[in-house]
Protein backbone atom coordinates (compact mmCIF):
# COMPACT_ATOMS: atom_id res chain seq x y z
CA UNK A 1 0.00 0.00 0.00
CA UNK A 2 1.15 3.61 -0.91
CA UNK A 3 2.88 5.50 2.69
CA UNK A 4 0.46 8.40 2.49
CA UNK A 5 -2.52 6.00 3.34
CA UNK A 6 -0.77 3.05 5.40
CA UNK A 7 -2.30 2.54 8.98
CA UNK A 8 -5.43 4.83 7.69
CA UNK A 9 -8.84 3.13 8.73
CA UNK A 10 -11.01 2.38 7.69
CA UNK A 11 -8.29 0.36 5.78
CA UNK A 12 -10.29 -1.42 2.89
CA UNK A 13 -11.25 2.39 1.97
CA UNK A 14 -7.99 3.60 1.59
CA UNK A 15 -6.30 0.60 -0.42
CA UNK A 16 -8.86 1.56 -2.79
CA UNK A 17 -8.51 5.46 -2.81
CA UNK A 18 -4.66 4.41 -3.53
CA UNK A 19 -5.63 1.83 -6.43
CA UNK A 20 -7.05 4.47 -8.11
CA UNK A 21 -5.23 7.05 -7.66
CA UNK A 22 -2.91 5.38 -10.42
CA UNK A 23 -5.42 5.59 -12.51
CA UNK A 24 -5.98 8.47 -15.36
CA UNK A 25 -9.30 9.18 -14.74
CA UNK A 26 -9.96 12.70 -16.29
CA UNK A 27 -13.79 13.66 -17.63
CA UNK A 28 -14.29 11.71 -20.62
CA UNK A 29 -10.86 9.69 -20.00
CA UNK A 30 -12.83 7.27 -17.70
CA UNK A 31 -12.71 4.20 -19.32
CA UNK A 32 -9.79 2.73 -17.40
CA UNK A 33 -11.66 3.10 -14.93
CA UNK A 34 -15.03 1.98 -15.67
CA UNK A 35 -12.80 -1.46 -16.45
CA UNK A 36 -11.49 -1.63 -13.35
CA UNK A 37 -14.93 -1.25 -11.63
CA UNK A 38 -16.12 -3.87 -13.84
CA UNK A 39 -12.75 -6.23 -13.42
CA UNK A 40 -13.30 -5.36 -9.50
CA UNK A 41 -17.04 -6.64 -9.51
CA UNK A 42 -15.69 -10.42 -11.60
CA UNK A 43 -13.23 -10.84 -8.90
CA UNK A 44 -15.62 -10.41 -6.21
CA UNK A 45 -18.32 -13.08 -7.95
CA UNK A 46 -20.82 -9.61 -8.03
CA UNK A 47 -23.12 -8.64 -10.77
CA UNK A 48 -21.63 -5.64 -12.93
CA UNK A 49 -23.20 -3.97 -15.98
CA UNK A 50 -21.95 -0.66 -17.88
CA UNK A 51 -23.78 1.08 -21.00
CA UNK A 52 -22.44 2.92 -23.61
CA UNK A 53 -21.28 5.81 -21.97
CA UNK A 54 -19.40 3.72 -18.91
CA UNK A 55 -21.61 4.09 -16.56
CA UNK A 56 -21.51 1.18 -14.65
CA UNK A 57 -24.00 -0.36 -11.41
CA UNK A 58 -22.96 -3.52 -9.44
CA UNK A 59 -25.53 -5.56 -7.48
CA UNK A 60 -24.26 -6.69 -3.89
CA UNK A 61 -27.49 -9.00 -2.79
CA UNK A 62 -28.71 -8.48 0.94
CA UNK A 63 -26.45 -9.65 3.80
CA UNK A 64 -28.24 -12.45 6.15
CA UNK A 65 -31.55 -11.29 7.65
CA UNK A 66 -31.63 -8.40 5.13
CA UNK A 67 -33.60 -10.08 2.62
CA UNK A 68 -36.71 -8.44 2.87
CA UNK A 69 -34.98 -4.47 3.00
CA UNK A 70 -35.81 -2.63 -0.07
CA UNK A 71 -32.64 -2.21 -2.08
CA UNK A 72 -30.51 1.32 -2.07
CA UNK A 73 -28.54 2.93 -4.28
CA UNK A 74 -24.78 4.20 -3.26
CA UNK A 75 -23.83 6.46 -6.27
CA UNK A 76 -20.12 8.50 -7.05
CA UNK A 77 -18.40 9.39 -10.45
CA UNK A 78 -15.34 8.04 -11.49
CA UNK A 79 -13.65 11.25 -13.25
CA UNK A 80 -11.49 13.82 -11.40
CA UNK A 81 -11.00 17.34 -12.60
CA UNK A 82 -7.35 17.72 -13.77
CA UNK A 83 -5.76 20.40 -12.51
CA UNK A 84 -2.14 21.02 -11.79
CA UNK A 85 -0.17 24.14 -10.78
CA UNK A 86 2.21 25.89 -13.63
CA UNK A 87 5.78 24.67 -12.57
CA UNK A 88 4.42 21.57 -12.06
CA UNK A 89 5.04 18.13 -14.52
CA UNK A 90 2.45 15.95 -14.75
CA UNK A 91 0.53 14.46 -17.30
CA UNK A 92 -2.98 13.54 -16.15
CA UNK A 93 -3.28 10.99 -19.26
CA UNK A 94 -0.78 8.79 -17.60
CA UNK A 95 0.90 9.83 -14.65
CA UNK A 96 -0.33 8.84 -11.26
CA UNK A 97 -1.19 11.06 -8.57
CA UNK A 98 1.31 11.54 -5.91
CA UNK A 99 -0.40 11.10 -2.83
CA UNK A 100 0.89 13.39 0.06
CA UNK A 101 0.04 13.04 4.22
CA UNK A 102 0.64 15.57 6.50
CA UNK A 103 -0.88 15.11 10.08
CA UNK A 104 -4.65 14.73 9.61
CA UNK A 105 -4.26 16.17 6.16
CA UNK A 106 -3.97 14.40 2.65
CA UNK A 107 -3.32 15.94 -0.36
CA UNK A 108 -1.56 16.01 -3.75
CA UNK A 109 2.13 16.72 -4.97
CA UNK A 110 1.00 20.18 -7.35
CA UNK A 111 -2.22 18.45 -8.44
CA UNK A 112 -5.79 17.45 -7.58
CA UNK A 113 -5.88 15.20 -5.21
CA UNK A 114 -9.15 13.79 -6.78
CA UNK A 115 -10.97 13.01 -3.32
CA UNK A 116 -13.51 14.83 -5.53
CA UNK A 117 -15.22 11.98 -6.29
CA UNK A 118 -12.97 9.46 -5.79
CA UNK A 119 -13.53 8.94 -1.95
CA UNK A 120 -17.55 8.05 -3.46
CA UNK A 121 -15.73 5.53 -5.52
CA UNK A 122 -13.73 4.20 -2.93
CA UNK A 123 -16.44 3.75 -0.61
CA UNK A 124 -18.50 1.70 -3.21
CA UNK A 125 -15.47 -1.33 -3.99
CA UNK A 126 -14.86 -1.20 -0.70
CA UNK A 127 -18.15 -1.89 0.38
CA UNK A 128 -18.13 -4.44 -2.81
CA UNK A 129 -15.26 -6.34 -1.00
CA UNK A 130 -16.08 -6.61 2.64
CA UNK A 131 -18.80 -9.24 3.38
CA UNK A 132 -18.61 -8.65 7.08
CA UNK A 133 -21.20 -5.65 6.42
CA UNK A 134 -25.02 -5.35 7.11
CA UNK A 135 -27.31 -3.93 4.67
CA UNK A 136 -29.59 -4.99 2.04
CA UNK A 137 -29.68 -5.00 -1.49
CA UNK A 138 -27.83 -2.49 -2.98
CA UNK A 139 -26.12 -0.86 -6.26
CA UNK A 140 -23.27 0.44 -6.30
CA UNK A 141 -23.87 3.11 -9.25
CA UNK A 142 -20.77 4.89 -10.94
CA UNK A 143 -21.16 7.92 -13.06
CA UNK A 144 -19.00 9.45 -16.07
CA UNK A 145 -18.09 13.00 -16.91
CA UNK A 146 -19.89 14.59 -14.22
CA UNK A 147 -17.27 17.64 -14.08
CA UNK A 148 -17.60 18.72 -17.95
CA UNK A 149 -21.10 18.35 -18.06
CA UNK A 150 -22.72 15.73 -15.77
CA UNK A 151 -23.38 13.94 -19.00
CA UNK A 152 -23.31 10.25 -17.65
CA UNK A 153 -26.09 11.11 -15.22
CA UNK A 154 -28.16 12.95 -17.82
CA UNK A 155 -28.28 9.77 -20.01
CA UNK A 156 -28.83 7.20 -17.30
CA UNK A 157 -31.87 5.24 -18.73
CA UNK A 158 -34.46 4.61 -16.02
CA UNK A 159 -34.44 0.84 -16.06
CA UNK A 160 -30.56 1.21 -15.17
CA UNK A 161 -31.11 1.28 -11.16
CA UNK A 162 -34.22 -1.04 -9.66
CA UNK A 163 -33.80 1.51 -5.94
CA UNK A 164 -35.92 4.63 -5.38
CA UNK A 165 -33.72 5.36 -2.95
CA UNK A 166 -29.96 6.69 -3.33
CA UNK A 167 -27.31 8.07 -1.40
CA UNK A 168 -25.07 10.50 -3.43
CA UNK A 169 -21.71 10.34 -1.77
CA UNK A 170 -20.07 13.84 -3.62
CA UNK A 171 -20.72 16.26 -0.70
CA UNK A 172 -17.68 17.57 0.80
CA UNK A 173 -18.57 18.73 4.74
CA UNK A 174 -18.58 15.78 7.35
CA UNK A 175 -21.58 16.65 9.58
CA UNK A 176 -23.91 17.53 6.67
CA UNK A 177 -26.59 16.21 4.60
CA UNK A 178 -27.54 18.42 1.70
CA UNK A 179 -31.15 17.79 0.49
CA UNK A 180 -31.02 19.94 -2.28
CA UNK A 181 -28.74 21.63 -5.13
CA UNK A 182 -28.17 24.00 -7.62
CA UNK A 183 -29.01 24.15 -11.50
CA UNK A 184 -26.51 25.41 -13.48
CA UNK A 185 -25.80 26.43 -17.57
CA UNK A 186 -22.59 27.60 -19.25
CA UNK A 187 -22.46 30.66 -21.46
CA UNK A 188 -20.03 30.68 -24.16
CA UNK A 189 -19.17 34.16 -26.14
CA UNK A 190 -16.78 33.71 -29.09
CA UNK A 191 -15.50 36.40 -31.59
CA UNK A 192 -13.18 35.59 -34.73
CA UNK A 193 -10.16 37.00 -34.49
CA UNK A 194 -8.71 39.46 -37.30
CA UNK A 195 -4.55 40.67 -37.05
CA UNK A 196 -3.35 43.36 -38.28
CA UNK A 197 0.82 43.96 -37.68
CA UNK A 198 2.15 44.84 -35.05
CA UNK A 199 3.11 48.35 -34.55
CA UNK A 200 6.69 49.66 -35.35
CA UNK A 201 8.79 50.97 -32.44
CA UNK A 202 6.76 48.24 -30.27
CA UNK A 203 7.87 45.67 -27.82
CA UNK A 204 6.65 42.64 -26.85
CA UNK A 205 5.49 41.62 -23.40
CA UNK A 206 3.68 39.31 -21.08
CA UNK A 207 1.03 40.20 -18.58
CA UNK A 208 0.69 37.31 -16.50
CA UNK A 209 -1.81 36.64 -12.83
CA UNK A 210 -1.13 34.20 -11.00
CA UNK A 211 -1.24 32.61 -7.66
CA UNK A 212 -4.36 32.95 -6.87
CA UNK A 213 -6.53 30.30 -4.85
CA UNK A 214 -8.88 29.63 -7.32
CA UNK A 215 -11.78 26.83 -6.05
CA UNK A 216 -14.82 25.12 -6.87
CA UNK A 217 -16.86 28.24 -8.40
CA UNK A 218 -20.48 27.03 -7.09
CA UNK A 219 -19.05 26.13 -3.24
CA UNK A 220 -16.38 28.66 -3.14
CA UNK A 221 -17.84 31.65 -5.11
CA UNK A 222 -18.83 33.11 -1.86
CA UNK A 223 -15.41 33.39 -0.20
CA UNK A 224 -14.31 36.16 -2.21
CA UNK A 225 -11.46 34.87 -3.89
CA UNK A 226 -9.93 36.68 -7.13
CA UNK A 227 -10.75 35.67 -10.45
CA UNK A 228 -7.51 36.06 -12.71
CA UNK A 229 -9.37 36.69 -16.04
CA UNK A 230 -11.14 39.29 -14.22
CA UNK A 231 -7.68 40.94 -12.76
CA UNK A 232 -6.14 40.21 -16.29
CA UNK A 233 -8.55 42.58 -18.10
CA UNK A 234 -8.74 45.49 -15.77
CA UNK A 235 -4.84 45.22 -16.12
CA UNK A 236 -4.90 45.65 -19.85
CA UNK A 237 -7.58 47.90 -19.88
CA UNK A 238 -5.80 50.18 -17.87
CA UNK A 239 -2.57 49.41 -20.26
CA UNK A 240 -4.20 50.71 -23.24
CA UNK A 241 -4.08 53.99 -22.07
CA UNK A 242 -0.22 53.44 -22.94
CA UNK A 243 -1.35 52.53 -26.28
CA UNK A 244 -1.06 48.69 -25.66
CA UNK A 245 -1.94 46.23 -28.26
CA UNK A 246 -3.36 42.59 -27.79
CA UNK A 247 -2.08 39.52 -29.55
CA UNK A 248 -3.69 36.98 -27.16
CA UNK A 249 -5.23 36.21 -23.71
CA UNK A 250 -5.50 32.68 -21.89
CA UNK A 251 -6.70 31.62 -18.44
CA UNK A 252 -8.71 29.18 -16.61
CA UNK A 253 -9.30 25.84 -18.31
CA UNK A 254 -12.40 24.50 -15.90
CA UNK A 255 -15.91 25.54 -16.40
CA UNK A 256 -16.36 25.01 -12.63
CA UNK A 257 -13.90 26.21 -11.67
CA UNK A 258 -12.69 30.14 -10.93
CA UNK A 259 -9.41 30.62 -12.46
CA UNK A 260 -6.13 30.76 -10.81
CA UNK A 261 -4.03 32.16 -13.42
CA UNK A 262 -4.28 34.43 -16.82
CA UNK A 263 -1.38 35.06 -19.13
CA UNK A 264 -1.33 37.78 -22.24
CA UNK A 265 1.10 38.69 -24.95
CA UNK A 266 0.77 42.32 -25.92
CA UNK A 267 3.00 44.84 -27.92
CA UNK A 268 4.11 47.95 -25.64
CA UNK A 269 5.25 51.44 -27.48
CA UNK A 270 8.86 52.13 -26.43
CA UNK A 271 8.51 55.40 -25.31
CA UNK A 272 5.53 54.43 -23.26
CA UNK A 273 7.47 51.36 -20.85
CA UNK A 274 7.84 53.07 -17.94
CA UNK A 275 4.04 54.53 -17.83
CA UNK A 276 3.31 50.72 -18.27
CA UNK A 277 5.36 49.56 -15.39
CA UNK A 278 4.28 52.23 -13.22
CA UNK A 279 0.52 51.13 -14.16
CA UNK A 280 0.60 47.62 -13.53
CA UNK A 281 2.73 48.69 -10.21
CA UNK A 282 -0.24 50.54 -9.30
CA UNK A 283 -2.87 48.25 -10.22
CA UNK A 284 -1.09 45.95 -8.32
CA UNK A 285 -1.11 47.64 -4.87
CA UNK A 286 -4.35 48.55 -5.26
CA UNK A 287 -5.65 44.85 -6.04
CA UNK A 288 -3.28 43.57 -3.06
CA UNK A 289 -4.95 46.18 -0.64
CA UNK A 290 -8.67 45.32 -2.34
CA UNK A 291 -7.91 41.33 -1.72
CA UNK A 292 -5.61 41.29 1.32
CA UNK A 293 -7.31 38.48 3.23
CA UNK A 294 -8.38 36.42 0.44
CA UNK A 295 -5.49 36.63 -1.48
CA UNK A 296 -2.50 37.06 0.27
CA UNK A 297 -0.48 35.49 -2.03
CA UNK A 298 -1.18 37.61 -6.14
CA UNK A 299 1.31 38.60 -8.28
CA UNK A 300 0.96 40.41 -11.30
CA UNK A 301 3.81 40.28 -13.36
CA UNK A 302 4.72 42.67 -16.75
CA UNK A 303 7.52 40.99 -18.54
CA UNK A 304 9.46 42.95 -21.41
CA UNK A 305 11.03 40.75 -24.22
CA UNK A 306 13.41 43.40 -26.07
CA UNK A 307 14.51 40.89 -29.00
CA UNK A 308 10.57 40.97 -30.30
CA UNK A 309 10.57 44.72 -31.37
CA UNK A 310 8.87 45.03 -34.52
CA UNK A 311 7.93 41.70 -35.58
CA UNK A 312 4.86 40.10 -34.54
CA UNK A 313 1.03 40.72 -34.92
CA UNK A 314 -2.12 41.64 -33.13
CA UNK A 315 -5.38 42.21 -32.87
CA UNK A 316 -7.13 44.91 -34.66
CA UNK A 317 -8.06 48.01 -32.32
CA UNK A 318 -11.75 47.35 -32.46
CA UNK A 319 -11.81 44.10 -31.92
CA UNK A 320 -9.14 44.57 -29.11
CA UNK A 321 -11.43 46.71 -27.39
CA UNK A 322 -14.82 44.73 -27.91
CA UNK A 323 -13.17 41.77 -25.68
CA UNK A 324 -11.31 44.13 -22.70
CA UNK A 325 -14.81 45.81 -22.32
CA UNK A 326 -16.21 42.62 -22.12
CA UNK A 327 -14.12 41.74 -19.94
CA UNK A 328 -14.52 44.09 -17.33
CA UNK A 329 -18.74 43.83 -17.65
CA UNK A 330 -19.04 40.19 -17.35
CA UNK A 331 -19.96 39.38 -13.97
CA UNK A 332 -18.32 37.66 -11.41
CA UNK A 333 -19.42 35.98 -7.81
CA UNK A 334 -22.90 35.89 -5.89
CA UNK A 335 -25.75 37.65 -7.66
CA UNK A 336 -28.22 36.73 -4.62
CA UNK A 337 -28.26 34.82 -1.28
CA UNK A 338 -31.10 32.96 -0.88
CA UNK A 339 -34.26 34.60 0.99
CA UNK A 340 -35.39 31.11 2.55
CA UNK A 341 -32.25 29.22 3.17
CA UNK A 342 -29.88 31.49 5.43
CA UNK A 343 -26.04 31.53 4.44
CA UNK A 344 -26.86 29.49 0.68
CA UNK A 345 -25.70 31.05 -2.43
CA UNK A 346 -28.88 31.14 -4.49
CA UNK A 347 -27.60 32.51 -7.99
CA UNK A 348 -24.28 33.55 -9.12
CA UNK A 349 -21.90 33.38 -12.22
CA UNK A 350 -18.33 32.72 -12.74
CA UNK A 351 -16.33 34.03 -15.44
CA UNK A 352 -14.64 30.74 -16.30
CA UNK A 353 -12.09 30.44 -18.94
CA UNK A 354 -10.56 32.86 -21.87
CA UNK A 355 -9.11 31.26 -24.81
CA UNK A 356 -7.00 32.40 -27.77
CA UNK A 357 -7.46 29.87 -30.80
CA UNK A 358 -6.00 30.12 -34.39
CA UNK A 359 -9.30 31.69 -35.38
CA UNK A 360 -11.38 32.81 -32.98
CA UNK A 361 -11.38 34.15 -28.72
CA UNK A 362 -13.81 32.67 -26.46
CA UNK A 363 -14.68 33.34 -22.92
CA UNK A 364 -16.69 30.50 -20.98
CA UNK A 365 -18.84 31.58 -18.42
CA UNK A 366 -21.05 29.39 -15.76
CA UNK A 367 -24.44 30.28 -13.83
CA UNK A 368 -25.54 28.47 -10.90
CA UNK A 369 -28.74 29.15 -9.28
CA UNK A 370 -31.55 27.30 -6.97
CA UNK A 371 -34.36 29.30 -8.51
CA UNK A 372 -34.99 28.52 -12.15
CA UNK A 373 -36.40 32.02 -13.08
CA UNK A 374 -33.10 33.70 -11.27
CA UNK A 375 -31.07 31.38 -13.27
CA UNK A 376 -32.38 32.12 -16.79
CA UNK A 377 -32.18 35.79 -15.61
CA UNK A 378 -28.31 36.02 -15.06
CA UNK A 379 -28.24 33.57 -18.12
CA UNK A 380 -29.90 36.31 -20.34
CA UNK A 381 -28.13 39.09 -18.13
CA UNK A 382 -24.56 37.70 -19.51
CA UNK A 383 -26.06 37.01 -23.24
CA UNK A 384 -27.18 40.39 -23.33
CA UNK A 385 -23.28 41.24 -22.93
CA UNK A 386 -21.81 39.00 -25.41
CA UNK A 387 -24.52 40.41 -27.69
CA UNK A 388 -23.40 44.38 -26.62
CA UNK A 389 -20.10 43.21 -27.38
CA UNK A 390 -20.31 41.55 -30.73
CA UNK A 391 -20.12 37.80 -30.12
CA UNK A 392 -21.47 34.92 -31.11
CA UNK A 393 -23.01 33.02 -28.14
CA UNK A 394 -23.22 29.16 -27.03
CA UNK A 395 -25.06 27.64 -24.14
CA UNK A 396 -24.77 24.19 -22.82
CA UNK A 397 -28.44 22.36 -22.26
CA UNK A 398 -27.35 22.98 -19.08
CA UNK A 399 -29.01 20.76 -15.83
CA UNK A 400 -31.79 21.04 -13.41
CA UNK A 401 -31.89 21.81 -9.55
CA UNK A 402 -33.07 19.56 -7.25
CA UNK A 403 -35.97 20.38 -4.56
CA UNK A 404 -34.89 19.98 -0.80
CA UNK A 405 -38.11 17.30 0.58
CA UNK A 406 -37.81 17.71 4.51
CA UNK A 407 -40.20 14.61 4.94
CA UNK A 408 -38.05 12.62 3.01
CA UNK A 409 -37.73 8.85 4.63
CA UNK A 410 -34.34 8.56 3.52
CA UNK A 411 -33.57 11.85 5.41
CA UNK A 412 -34.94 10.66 8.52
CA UNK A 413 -33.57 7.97 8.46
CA UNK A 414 -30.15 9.23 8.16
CA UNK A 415 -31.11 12.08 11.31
CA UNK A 416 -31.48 9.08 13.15
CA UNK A 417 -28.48 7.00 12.56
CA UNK A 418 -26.09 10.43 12.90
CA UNK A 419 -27.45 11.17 16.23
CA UNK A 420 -27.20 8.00 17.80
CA UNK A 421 -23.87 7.49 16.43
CA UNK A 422 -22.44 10.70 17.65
CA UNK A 423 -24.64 11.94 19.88
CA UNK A 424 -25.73 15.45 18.20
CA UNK A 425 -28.17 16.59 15.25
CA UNK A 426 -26.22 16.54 11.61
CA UNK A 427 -27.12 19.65 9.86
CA UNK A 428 -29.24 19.64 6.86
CA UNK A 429 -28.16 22.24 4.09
CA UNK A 430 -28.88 23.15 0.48
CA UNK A 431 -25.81 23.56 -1.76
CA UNK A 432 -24.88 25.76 -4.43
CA UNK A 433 -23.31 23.54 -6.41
CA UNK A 434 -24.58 20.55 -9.19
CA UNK A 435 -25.23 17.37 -7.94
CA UNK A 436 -25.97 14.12 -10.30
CA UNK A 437 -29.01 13.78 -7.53
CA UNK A 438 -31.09 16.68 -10.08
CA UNK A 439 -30.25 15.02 -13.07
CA UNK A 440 -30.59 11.58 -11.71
CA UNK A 441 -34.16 12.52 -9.74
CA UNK A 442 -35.37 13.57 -13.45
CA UNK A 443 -34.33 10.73 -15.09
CA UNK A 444 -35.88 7.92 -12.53
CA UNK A 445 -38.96 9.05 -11.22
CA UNK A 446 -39.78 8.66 -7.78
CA UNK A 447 -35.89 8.60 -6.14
CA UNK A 448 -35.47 9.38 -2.95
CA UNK A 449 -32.11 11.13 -2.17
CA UNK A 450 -29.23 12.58 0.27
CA UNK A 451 -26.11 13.65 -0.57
CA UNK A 452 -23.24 13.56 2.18
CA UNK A 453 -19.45 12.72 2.33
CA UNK A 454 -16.50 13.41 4.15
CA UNK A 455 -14.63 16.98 4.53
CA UNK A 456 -12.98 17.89 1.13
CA UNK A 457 -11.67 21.16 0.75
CA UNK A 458 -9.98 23.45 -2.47
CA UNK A 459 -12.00 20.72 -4.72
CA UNK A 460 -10.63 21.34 -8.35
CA UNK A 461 -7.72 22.87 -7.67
CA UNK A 462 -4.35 21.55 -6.62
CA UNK A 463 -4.68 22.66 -3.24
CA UNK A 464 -7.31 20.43 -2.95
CA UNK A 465 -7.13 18.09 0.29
CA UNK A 466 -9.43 15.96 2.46
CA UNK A 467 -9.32 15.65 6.47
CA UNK A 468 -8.27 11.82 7.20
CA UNK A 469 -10.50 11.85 10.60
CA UNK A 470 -13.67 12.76 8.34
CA UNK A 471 -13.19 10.03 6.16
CA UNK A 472 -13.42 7.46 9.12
CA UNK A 473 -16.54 9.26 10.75
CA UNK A 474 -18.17 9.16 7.07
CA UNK A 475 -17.91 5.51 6.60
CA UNK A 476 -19.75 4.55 9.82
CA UNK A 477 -21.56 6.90 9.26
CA UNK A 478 -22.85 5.39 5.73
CA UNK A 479 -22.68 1.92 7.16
CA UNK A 480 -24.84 2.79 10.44
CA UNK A 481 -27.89 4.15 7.29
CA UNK A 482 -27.51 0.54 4.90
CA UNK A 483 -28.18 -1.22 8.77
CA UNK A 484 -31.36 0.73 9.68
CA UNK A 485 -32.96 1.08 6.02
CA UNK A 486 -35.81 -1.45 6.03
């Protein structure tokens, strides 16, 4: 077994949170995994199916006196997001994940640590494996691409799972059951690019953000963190008062996530390279002073490259300025708390990812939101500023909410088992993020449905890390609910 996890309990858990871990398991790059679910389920004489997509659901029949319980369904997805910090080499298509422990603490060497799901799928073999267990019939359901789209939920046919009842296991706060989620849709501007050449008596130069925090942009868009793509515009804005010129702009690469970094390459007059400095300098205080809690740790950094003088090319002036407006209108963070639910994000948007291609720029942008009608307003409120800008727009079909039920069985149920186990009240939240439960309570009528899991936190970035004691607290946790369903 890998050192970060040796001596962890509950032990069967961890062996296979460390199996994994060697496994690729991007969105869309699951099937490695989906075989090893499958490979897992032979070995252990347990029924196994997958469909097209690689979804799969194994059937573990009823331990003894169990018979009779109606069966439940334990559900996690088997992709990570793949993120990695800059100075960092790895290659999520084949390398493994370095698994890190410090104290109570495990982590990643400068990647995701992919707890994010893969403590769900961990869970599931393990319970696969140990026959010692009580509970009745259950499937064990793994998802596909549920961080790009949630696409292996959203084509779940409704004769795949025989339970109305399912515990999601993709929550990330120990002591909580969430009972309800967000809906979400991504909003895509795009404008084709046209160069013209670079200006004479011009040098080239880098504007680059970076070390920011970055996060899960539905659970941590409320902690106030910097958005680089946001920080990169208002820094070139400001720039083209120097009479800066824009050959391309990248940052972010995760629709859900907020973006840690933002590079551009511009052309800066010569006789205008000390305004420039002193600007960014500025812009740079100020930004420090605006963020000093949150983001302790920014830099903004204007790089001069004297060999590129003339040659080069960049975007026309109109178009140039189209985008940085843009830029600095879209939206970023809460919109609105919610009015019935007291501390829950109800609507906000995240200004995702900014892309330079051969032919065309494209910013991605995400909404979240509780309320349908809220989130088809800040959908049309960031279409209306592609449109003022002059883009083309995309949208994603984008995936539905799910309805907190307080007289849920399921939820009692689990009420129950926390408080005798632990001898206080679990709390019972809403979260402002997508869960499969919304897609999955659409596509098989009648489910009934918690989400909980262990404490998880920087999810989607590579500070992401989970709390070893939560883990253990978790599991009996889950395996106190599969004794007392009947």
């Amino acid at each position: 077994m890998i050192a970060a996890v040796k001596g962890l309990k509950p032990e069967l858990l961890w062996k296979y949170f460390a199996r994994i871990s060697r496994i690729p398991r991007g969105s869309k790059n699951e099937a490695a995994m989906t075989r090893f679910v499958l490979d897992t389920a032979k070995k252990l004489g347990l029924k196994a199916k997958a469909d097209k997509l690689g979804n799969v659901v194994v059937r573990k029949p009823a331990s003894t006196g169990f018979g009779k319980t109606r069966p439940v369904a334990l559900q996690g997805h088997l992709d990570m997001v793949c993120e990695k910090n800059r100075d960092k080499s790895h290659d999520f298509l084949k390398d493994p994940i370095q698994l890190v422990r410090r104290d109570n603490i495990l982590t990643a060497n400068g990647t995701t640590l992919g707890a994010d799901n893969g403590i769900a799928v961990a869970a599931n073999l393990a319970i696969m494996e140990d026959r010692s267990l009580k509970h009745g019939p259950l499937e064990l359901l793994f998802t596909v691409d549920e961080e790009t789209g949630m696409t292996g939920a959203a084509n779940l046919k409704p004769d795949f799972l025989e339970s109305r009842t399912l515990l999601n296991l993709d929550s990330e706060e120990e002591g909580t059951l969430y009972v309800g989620c967000a809906g979400g849709r991504d909003t895509t501007g795009s404008w084709k690019i046209s160069y013209e050449k670079a200006p004479d008596r011009s040098i080239f130069a880098q504007v680059k953000v970076s070390n920011l925090k970055g996060g899960h942009s539905g659970l941590e868009i409320d902690k106030g963190r910097g958005n680089a793509i946001k920080i990169a515009g208002r820094v070139l804005q400001a720039l083209e008062t120097t009479g800066a010129r824009l050959q391309s702009i990248d940052g972010g690469n995760k629709h859900n996530a907020i973006p840690r970094e933002c590079e551009a390459f511009l052309f800066l007059p010569v006789n205008k390279i000390a305004m420039a400095e002193q600007i960014t300098g500025e812009l740079y205080t100020a930004l420090r002073n605006e963020m000093a809690t949150s983001e302790r740790d920014l830099k903004i950094d204007l790089t001069l490259d004297f060999r590129n003088r003339k040659n080069g090319k960049v975007m026309k002036k109109a178009l140039q300025k189209k985008i940085l407006r843009v830029m600095a209108a879209l939206p970023h963070g809460v919109i609105k708390m919610s009015e019935t639910i007291p501390g829950l994000v109800e609507t906000s948007t995240n200004v995702a990812v900014i892309k330079t291609g051969k032919n065309s720029l494209d910013i991605a942008t995400s909404q979240r939101s509780s309320v349908a009608s809220k989130l088809a307003e800040i959908v049309d409120s960031v279409s209306a500023i592609f449109t003022l800008g002059g883009a083309f727009i995309r949208y994603t079909d984008g995936y539905p909410g799910w309805e907190p039920d307080m007289q849920s069985p399921i939820l009692k149920t689990a009420r129950s088992a926390y408080r005798s186990l632990y001898g206080k009240s679990i709390k019972v939240k809403a979260i402002h993020a997508g869960l499969e439960c919304g897609i999955i309570g659409q596509r098989i009528a009648g489910m009934d449905m918690l989400s909980f899991g262990p404490t998880i936190e920087g999810a989607h970035s590579p500070d992401e890390r989970i709390y070893v004691d939560s883990v253990e607290k978790f599991w009996k946790f889950l395996l106190e609910i599969l004794k007392r369903i009947r």
